[in-house]
ModelCIF file with pLDDT and N, C-alpha, C, O atoms, coordinates in Angstrom:
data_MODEL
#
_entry.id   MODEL 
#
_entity.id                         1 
_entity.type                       polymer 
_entity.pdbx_number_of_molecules   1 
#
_entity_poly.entity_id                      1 
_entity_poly.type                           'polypeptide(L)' 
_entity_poly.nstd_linkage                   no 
_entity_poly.nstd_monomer                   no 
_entity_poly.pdbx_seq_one_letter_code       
;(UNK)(UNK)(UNK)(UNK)(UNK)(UNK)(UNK)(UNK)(UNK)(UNK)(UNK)(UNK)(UNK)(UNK)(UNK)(UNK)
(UNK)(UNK)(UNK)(UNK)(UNK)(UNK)(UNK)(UNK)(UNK)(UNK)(UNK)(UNK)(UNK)(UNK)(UNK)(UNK)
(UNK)(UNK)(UNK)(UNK)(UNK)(UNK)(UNK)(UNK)(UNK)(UNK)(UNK)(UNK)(UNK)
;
_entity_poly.pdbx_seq_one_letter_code_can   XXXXXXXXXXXXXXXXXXXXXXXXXXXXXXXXXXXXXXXXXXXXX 
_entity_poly.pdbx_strand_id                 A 
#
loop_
_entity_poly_seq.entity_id 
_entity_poly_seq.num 
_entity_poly_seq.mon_id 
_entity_poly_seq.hetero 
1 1  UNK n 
1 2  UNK n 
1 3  UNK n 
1 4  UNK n 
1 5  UNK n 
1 6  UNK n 
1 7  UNK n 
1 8  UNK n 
1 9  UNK n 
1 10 UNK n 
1 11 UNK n 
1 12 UNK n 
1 13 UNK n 
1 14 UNK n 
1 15 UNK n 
1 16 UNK n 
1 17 UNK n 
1 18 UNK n 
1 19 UNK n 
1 20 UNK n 
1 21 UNK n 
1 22 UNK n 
1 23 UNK n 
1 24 UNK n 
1 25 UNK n 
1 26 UNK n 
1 27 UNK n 
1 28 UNK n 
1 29 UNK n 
1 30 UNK n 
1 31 UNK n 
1 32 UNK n 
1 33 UNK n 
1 34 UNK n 
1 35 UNK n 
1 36 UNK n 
1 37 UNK n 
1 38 UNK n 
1 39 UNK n 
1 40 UNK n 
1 41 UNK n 
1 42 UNK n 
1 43 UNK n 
1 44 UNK n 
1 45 UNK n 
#
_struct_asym.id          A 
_struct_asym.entity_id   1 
#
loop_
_ma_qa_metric.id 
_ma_qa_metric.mode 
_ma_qa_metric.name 
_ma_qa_metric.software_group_id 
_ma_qa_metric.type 
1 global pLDDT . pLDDT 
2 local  pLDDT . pLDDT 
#
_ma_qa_metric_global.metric_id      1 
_ma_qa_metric_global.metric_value   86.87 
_ma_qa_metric_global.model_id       1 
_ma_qa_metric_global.ordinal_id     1 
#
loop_
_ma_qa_metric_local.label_asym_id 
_ma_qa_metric_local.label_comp_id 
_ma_qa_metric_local.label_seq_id 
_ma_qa_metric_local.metric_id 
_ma_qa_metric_local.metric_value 
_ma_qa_metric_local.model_id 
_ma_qa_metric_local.ordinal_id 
A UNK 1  2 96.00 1 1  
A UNK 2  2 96.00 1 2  
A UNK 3  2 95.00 1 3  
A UNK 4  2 94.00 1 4  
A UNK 5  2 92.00 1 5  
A UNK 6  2 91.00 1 6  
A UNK 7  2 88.00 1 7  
A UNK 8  2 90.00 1 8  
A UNK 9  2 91.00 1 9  
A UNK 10 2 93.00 1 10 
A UNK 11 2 92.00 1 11 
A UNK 12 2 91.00 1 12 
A UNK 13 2 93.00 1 13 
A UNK 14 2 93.00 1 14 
A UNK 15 2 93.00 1 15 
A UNK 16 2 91.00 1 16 
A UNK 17 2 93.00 1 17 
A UNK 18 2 92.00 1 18 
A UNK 19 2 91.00 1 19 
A UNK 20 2 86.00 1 20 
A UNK 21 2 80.00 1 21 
A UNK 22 2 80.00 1 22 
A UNK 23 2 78.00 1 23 
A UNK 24 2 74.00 1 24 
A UNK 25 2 75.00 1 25 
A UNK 26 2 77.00 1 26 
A UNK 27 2 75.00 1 27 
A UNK 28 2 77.00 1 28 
A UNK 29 2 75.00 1 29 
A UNK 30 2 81.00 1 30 
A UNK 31 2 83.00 1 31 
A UNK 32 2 85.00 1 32 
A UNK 33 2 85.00 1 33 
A UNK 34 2 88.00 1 34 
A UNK 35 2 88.00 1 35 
A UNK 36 2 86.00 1 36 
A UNK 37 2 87.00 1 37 
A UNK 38 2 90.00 1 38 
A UNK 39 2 86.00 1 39 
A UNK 40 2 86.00 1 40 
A UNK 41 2 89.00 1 41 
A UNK 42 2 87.00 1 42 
A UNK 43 2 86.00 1 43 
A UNK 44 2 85.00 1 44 
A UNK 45 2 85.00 1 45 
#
loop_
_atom_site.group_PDB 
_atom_site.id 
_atom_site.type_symbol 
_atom_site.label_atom_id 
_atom_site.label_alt_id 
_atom_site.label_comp_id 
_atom_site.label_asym_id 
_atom_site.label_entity_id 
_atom_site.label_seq_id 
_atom_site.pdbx_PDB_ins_code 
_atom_site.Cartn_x 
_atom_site.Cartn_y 
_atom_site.Cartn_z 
_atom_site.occupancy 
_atom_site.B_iso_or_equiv 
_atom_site.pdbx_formal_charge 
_atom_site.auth_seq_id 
_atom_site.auth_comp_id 
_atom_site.auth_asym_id 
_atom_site.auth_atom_id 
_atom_site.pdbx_PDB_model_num 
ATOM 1   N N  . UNK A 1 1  ? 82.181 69.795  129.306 1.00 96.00 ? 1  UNK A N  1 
ATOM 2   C CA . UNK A 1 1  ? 81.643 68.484  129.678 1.00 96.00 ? 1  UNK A CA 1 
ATOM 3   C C  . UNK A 1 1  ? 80.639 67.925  128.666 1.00 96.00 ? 1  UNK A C  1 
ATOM 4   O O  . UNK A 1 1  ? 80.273 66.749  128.660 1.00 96.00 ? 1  UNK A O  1 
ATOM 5   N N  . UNK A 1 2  ? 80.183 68.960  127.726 1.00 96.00 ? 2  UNK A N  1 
ATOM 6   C CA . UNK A 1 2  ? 79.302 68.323  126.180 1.00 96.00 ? 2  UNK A CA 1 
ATOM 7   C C  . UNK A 1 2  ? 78.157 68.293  126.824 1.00 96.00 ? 2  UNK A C  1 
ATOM 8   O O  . UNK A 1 2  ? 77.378 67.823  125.995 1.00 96.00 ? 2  UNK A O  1 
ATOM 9   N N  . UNK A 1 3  ? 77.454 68.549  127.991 1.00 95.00 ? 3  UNK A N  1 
ATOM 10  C CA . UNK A 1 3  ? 76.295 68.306  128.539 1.00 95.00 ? 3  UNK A CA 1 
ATOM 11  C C  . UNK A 1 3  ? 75.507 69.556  128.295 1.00 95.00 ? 3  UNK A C  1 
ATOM 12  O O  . UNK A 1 3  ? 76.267 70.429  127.876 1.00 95.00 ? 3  UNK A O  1 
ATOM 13  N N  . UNK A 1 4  ? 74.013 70.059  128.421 1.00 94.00 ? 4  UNK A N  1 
ATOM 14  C CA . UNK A 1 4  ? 73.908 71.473  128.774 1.00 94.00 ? 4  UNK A CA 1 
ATOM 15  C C  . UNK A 1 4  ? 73.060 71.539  130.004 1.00 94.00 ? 4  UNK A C  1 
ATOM 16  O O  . UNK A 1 4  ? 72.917 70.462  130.583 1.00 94.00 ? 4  UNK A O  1 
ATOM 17  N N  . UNK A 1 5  ? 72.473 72.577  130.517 1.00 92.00 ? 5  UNK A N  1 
ATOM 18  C CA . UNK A 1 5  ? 71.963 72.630  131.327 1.00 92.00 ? 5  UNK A CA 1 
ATOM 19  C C  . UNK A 1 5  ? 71.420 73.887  131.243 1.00 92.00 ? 5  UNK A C  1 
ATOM 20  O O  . UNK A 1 5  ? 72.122 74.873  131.018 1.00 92.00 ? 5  UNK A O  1 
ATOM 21  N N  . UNK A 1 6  ? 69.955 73.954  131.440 1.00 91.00 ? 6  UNK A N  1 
ATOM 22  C CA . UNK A 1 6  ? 69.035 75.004  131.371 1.00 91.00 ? 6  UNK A CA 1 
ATOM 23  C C  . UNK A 1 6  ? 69.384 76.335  132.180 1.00 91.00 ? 6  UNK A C  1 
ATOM 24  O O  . UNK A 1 6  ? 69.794 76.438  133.336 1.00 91.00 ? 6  UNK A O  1 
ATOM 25  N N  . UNK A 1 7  ? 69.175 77.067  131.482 1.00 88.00 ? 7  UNK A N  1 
ATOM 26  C CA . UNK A 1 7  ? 69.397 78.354  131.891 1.00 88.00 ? 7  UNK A CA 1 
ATOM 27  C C  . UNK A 1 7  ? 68.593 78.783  133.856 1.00 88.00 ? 7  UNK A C  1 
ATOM 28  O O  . UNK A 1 7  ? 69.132 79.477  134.719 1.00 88.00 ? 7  UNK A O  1 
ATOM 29  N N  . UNK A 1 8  ? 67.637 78.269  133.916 1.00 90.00 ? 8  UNK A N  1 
ATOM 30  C CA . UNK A 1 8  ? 66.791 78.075  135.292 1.00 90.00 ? 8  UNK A CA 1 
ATOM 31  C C  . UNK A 1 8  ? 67.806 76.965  136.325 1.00 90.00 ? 8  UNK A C  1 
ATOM 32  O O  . UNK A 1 8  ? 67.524 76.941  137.523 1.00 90.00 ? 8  UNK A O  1 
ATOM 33  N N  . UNK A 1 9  ? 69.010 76.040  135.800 1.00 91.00 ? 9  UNK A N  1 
ATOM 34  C CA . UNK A 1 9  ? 69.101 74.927  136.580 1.00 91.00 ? 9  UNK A CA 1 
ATOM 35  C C  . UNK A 1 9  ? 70.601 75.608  137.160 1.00 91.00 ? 9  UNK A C  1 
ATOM 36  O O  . UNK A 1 9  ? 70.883 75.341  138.328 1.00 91.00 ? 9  UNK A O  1 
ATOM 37  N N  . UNK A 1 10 ? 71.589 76.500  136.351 1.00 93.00 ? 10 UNK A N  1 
ATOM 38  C CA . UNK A 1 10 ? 72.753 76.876  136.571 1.00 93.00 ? 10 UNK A CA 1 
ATOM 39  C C  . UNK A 1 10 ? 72.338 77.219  137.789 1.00 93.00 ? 10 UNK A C  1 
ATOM 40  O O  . UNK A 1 10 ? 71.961 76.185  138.342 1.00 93.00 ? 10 UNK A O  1 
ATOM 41  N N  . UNK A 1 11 ? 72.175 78.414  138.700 1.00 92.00 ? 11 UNK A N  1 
ATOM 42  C CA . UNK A 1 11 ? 71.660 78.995  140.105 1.00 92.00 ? 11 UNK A CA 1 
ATOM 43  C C  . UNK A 1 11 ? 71.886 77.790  140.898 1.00 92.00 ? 11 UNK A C  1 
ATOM 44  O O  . UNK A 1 11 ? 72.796 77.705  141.723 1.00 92.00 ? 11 UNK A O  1 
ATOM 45  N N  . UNK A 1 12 ? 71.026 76.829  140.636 1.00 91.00 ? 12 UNK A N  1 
ATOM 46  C CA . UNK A 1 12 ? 71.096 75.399  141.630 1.00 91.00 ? 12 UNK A CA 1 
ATOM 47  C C  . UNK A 1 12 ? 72.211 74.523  141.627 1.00 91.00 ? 12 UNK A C  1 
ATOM 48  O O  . UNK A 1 12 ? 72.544 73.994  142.688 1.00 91.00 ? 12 UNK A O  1 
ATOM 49  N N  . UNK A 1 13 ? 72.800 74.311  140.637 1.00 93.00 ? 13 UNK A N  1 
ATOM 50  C CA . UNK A 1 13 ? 74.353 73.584  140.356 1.00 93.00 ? 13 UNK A CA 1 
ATOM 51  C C  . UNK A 1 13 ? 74.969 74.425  141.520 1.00 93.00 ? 13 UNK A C  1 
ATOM 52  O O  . UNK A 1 13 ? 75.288 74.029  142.641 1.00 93.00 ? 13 UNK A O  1 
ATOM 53  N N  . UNK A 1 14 ? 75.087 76.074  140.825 1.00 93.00 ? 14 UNK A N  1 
ATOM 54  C CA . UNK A 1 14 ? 76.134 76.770  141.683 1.00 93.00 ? 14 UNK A CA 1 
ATOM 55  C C  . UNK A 1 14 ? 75.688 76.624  142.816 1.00 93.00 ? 14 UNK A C  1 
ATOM 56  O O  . UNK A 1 14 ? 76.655 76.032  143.294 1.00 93.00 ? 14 UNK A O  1 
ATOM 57  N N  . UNK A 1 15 ? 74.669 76.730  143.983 1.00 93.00 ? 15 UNK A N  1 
ATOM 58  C CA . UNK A 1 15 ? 74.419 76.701  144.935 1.00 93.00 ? 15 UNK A CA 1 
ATOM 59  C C  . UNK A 1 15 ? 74.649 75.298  145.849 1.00 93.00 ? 15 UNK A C  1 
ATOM 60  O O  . UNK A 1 15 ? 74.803 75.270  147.070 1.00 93.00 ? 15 UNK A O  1 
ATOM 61  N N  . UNK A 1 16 ? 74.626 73.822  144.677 1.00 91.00 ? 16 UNK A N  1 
ATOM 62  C CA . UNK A 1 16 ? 75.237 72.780  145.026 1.00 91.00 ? 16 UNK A CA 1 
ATOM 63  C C  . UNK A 1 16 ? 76.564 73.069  145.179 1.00 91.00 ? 16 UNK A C  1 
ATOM 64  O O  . UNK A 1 16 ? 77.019 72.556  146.202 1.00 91.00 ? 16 UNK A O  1 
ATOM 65  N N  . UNK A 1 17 ? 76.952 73.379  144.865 1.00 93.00 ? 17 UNK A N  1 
ATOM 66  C CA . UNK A 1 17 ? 78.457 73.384  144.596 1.00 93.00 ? 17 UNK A CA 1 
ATOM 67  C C  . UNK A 1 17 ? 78.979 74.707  145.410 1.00 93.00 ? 17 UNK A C  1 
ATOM 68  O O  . UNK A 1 17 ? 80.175 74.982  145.316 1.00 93.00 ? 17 UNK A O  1 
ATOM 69  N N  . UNK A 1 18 ? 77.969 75.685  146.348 1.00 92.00 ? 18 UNK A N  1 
ATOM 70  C CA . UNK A 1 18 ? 78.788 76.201  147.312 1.00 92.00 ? 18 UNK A CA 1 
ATOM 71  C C  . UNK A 1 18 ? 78.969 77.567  146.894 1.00 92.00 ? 18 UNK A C  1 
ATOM 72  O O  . UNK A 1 18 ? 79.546 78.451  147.527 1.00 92.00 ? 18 UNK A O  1 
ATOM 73  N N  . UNK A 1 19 ? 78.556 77.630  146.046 1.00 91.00 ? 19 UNK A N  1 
ATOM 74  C CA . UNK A 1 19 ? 78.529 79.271  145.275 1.00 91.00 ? 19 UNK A CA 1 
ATOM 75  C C  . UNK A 1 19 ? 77.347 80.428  145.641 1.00 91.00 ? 19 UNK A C  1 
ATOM 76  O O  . UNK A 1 19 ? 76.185 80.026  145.709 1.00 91.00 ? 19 UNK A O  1 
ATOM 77  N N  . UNK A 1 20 ? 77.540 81.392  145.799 1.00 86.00 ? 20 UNK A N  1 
ATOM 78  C CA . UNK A 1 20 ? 76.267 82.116  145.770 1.00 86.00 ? 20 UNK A CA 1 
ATOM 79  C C  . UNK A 1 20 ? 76.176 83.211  144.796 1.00 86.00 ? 20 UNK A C  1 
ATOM 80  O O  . UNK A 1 20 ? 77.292 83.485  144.352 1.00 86.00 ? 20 UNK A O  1 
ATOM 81  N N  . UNK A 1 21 ? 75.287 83.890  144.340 1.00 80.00 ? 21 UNK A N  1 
ATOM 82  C CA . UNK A 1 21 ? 75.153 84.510  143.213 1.00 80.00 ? 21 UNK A CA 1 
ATOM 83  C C  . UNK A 1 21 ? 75.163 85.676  143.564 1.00 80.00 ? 21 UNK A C  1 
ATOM 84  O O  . UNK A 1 21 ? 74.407 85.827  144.524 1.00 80.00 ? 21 UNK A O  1 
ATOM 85  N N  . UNK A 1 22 ? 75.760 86.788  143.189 1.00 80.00 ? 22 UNK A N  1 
ATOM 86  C CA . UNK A 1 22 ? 76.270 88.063  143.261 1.00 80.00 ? 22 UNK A CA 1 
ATOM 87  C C  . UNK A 1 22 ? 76.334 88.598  142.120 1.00 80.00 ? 22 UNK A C  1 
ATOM 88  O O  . UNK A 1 22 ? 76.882 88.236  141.079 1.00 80.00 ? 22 UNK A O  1 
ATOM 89  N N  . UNK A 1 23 ? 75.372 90.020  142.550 1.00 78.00 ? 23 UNK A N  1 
ATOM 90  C CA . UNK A 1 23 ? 75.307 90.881  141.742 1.00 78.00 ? 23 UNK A CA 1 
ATOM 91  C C  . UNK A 1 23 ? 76.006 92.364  141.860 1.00 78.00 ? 23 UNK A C  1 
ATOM 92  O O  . UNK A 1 23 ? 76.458 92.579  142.984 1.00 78.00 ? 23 UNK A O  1 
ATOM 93  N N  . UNK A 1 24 ? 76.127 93.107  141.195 1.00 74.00 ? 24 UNK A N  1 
ATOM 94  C CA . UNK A 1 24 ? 77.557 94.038  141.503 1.00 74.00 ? 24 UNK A CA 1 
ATOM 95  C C  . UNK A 1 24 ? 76.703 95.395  141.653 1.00 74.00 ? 24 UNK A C  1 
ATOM 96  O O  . UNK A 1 24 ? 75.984 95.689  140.698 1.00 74.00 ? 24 UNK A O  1 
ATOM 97  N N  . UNK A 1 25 ? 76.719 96.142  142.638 1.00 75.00 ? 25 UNK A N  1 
ATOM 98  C CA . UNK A 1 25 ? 76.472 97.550  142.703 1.00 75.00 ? 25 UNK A CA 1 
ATOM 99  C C  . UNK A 1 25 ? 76.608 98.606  141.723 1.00 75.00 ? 25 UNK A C  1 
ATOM 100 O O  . UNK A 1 25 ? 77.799 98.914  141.709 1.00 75.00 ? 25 UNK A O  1 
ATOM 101 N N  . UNK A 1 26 ? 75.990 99.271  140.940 1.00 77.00 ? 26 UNK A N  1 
ATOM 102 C CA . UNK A 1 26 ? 75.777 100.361 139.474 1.00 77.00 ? 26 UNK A CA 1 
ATOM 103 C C  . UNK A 1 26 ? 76.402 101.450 140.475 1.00 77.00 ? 26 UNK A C  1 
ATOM 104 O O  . UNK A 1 26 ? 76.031 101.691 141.623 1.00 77.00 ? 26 UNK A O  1 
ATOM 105 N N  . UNK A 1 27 ? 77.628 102.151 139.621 1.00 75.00 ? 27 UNK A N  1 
ATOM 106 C CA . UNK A 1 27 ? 78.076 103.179 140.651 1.00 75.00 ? 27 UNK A CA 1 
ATOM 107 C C  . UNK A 1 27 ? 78.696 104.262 139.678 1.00 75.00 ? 27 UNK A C  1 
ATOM 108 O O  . UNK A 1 27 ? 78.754 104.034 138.469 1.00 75.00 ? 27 UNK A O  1 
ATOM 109 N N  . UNK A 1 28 ? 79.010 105.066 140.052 1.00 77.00 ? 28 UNK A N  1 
ATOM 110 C CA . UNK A 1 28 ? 78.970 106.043 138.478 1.00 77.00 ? 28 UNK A CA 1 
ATOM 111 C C  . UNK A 1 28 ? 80.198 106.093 138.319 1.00 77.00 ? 28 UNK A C  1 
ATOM 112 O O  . UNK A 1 28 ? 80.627 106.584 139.363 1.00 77.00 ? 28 UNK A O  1 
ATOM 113 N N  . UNK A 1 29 ? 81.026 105.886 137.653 1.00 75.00 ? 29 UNK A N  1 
ATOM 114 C CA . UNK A 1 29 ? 82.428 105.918 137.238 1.00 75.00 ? 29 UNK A CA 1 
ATOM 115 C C  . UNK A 1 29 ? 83.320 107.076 138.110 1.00 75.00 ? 29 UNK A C  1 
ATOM 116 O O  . UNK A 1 29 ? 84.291 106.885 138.842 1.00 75.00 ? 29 UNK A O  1 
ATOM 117 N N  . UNK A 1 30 ? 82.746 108.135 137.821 1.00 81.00 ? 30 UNK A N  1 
ATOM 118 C CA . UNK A 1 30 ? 83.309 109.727 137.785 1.00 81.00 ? 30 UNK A CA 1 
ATOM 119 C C  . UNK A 1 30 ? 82.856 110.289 138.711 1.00 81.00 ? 30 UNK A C  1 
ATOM 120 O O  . UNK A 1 30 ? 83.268 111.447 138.787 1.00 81.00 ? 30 UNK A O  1 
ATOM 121 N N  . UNK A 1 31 ? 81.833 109.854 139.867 1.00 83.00 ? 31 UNK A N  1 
ATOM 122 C CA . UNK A 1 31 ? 81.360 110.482 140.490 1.00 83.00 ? 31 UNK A CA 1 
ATOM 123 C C  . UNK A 1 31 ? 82.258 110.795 141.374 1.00 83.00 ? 31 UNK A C  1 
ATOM 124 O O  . UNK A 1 31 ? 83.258 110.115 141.602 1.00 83.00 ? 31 UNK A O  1 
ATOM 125 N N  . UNK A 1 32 ? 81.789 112.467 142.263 1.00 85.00 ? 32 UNK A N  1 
ATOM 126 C CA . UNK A 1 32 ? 82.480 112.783 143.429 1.00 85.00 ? 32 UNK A CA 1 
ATOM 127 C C  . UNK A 1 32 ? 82.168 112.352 144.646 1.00 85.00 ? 32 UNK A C  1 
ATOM 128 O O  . UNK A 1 32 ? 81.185 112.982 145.036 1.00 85.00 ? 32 UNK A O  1 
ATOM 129 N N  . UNK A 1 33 ? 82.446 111.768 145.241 1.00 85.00 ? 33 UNK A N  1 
ATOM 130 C CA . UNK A 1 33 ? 82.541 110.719 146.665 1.00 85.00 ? 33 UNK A CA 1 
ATOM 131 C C  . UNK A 1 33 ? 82.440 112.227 147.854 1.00 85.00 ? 33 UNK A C  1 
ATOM 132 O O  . UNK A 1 33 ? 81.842 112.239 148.929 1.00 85.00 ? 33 UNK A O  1 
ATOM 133 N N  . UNK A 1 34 ? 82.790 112.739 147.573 1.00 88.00 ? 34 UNK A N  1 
ATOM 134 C CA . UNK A 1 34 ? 82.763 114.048 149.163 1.00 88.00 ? 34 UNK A CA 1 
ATOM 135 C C  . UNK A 1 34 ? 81.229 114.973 148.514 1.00 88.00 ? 34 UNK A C  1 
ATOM 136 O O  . UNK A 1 34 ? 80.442 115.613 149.212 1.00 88.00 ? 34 UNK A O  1 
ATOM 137 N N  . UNK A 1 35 ? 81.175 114.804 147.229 1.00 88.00 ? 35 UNK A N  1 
ATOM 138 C CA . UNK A 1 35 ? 79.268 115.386 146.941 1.00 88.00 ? 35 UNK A CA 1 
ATOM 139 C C  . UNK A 1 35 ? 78.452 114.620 146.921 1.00 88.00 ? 35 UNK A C  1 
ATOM 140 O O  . UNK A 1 35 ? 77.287 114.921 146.660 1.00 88.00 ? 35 UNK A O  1 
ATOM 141 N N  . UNK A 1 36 ? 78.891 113.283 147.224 1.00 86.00 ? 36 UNK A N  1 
ATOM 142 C CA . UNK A 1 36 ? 77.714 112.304 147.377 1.00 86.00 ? 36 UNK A CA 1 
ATOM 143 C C  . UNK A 1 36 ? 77.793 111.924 148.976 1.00 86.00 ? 36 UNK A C  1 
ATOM 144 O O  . UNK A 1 36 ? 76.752 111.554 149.520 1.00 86.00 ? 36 UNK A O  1 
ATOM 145 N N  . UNK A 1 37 ? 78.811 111.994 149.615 1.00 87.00 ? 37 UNK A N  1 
ATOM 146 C CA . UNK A 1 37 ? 78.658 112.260 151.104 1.00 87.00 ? 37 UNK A CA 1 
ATOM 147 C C  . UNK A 1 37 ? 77.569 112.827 151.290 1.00 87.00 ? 37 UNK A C  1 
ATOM 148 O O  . UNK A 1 37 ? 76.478 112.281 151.450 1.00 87.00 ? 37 UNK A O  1 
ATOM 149 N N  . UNK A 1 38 ? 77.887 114.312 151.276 1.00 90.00 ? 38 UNK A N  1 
ATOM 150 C CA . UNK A 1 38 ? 77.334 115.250 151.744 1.00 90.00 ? 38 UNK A CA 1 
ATOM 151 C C  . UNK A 1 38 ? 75.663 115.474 151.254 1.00 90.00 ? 38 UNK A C  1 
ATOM 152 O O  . UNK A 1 38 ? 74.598 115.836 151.755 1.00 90.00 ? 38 UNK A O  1 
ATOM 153 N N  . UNK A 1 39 ? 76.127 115.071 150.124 1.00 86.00 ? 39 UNK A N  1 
ATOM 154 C CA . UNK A 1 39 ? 74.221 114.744 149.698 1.00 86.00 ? 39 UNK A CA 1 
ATOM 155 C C  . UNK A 1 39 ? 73.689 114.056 150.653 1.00 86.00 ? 39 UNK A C  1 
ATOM 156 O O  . UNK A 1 39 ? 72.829 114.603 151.343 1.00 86.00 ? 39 UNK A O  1 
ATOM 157 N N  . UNK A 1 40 ? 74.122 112.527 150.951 1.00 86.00 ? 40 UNK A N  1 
ATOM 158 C CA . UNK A 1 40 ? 73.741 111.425 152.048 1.00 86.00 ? 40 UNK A CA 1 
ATOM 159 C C  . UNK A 1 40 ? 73.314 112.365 153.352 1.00 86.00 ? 40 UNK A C  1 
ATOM 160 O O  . UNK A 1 40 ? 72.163 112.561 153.741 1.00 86.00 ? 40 UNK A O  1 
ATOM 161 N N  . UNK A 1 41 ? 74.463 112.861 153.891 1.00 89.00 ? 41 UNK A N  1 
ATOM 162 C CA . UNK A 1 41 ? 74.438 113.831 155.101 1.00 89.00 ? 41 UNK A CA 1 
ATOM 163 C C  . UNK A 1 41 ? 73.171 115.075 155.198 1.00 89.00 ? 41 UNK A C  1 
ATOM 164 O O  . UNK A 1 41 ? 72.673 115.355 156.289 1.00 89.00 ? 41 UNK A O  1 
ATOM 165 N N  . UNK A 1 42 ? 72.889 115.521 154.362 1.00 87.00 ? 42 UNK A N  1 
ATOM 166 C CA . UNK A 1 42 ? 72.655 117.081 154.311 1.00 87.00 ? 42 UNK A CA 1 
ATOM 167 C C  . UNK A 1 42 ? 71.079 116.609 153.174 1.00 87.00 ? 42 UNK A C  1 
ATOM 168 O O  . UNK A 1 42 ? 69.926 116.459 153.577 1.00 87.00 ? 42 UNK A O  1 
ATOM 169 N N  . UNK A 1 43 ? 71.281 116.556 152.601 1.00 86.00 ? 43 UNK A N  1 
ATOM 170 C CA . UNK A 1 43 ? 70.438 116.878 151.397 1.00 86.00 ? 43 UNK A CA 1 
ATOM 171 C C  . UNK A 1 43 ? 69.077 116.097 151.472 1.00 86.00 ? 43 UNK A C  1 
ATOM 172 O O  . UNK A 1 43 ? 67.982 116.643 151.608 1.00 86.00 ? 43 UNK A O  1 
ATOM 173 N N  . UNK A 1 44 ? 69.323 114.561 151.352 1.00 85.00 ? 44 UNK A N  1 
ATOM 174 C CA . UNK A 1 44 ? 68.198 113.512 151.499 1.00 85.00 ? 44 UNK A CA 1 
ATOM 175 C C  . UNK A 1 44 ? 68.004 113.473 152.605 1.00 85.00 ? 44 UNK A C  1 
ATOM 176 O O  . UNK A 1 44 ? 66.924 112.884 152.647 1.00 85.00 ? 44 UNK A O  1 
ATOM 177 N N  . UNK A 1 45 ? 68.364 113.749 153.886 1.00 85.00 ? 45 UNK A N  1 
ATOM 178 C CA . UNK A 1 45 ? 67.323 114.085 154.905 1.00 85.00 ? 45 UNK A CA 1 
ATOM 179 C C  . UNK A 1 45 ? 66.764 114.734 155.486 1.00 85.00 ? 45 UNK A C  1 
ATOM 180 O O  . UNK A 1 45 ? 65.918 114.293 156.264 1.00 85.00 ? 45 UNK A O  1 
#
């Protein structure tokens, strides 16, 4: 559109326009899902 718009103003466009901003969960590629269960379960509490 040749226009710009400040890095602070994008958030508000998108939010005019119906969007909300999402950020994505850090999760370990390789990890084991039944040792991180069980950590959850057992370990941290």
């Amino acid at each position: 559109f040749n226009t710009r718009y400040h890095k602070h103003n994008v958030p508000r466009l998108l939010h005019d326009l119906g969007f909300s901003i999402q950020r994505p969960r850090k999760r370990l590629a390789r990890a084991d899902a039944e040792k991180q269960a069980t950590w959850l379960r057992k370990t941290f509490p």
